[in-house]
C-alpha atoms as a PDB file:
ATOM      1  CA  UNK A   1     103.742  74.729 102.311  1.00  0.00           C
ATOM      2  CA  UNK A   2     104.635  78.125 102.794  1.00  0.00           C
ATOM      3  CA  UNK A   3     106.906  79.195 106.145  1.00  0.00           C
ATOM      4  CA  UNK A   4     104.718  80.997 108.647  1.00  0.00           C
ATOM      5  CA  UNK A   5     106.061  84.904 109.079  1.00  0.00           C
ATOM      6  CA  UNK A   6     104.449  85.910 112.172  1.00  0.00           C
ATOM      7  CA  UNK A   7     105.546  82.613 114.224  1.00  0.00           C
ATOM      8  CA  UNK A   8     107.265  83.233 117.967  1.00  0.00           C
ATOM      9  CA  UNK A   9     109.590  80.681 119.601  1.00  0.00           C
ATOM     10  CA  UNK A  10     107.181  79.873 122.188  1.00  0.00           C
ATOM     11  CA  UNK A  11     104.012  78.932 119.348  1.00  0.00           C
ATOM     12  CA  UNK A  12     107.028  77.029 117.610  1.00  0.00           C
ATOM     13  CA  UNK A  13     108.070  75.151 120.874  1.00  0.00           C
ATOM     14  CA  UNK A  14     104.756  74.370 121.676  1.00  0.00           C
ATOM     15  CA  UNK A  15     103.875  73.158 117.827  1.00  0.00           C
ATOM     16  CA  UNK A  16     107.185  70.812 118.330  1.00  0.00           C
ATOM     17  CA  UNK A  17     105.891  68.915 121.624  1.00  0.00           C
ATOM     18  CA  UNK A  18     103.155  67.848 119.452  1.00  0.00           C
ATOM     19  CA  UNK A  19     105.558  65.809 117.787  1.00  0.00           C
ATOM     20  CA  UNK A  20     107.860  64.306 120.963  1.00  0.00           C
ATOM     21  CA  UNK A  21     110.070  67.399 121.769  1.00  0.00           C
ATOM     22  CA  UNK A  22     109.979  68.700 125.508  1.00  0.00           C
ATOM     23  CA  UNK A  23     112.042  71.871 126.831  1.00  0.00           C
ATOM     24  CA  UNK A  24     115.040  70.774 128.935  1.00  0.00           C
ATOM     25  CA  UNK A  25     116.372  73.531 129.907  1.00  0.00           C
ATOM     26  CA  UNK A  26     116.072  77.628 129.775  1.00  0.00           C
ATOM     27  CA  UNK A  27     119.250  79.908 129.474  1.00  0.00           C
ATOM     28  CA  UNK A  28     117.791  83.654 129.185  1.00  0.00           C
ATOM     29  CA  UNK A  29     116.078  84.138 125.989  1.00  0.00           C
ATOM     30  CA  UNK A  30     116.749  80.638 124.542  1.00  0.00           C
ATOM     31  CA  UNK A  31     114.441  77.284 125.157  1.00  0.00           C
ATOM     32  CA  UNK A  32     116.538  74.108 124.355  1.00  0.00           C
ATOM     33  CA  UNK A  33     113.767  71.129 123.276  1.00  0.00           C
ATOM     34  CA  UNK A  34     114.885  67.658 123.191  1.00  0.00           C
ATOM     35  CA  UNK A  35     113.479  64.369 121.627  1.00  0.00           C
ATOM     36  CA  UNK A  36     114.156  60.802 122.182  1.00  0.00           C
ATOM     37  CA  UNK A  37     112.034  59.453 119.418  1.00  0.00           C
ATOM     38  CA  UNK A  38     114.004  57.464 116.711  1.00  0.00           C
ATOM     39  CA  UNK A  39     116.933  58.675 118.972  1.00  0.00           C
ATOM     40  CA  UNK A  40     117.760  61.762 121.443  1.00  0.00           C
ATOM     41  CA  UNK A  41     117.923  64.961 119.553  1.00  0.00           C
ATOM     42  CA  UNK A  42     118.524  68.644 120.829  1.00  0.00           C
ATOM     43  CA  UNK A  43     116.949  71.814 118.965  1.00  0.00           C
ATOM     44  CA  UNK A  44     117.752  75.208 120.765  1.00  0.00           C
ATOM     45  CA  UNK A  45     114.910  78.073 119.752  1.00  0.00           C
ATOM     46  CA  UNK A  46     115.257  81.552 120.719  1.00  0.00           C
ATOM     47  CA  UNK A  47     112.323  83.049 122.503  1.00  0.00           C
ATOM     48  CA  UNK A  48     111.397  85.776 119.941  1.00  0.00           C
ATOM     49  CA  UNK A  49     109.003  87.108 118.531  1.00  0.00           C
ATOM     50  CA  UNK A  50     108.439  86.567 115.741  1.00  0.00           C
ATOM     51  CA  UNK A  51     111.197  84.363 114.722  1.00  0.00           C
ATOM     52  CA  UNK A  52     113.699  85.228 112.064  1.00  0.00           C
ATOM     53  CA  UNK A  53     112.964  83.737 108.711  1.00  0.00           C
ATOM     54  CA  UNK A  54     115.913  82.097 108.154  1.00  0.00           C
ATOM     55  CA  UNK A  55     116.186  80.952 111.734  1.00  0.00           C
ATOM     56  CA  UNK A  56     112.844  79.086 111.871  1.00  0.00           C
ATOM     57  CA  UNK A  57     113.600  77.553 108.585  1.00  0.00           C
ATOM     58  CA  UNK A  58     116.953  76.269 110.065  1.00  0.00           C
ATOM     59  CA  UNK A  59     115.416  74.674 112.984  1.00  0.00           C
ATOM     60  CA  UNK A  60     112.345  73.059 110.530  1.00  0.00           C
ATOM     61  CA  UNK A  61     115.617  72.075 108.279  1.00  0.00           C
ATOM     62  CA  UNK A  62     117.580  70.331 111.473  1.00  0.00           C
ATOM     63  CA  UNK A  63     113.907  68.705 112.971  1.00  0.00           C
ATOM     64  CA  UNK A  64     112.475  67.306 109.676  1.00  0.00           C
ATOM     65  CA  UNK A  65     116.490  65.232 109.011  1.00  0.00           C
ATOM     66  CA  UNK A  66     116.326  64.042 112.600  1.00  0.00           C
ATOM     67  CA  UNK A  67     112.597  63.269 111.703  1.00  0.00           C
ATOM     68  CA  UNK A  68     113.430  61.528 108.354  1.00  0.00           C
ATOM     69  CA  UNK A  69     110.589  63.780 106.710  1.00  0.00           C
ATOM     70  CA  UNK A  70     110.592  66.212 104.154  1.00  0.00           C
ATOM     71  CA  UNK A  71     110.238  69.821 105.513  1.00  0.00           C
ATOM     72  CA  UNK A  72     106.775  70.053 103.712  1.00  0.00           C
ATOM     73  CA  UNK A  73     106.041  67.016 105.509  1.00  0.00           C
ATOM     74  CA  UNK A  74     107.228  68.389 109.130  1.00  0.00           C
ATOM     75  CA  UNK A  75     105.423  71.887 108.587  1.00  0.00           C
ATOM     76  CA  UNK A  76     101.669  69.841 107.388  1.00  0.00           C
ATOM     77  CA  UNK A  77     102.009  68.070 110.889  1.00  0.00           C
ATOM     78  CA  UNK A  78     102.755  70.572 112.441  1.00  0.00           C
ATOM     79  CA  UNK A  79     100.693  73.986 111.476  1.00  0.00           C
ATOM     80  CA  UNK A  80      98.261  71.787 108.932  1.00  0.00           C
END
């Protein structure tokens, strides 16, 4: 599946609750999520729209290893 173009932080922080994340904490532009499911994870997303490219594909890249799941995988559950 193809990487969304026109995605902000806040669609992508609200598309990652759906899957056990919850925002911690706020420091200016950037929303720091945090999972405890299989064990406690951190994922900092900046506020922007729209996310960089390679920036949301980092974050997918660092969620979908903690997840165990392919990146194809992470991005059906969570846009498909």
């Amino acid at each position: 599946m193809k990487l969304p173009r026109d995605l902000s932080g806040a669609q992508l922080a609200k598309a990652l609750s759906r899957i056990g994340y919850s925002g911690t904490r706020q420091t200016g532009s950037h929303l720091r999520l945090t999972s405890i499911s299989p064990s406690e994870h951190h994922v900092t997303i900046p506020l922007h729209d729209p996310l960089r490219i390679g920036t949301l594909a980092a974050i997918l890249a660092d969620v979908a290893a903690h997840q165990e799941i392919s990146r194809d995988d992470l991005l059906e559950r969570l846009f498909g």
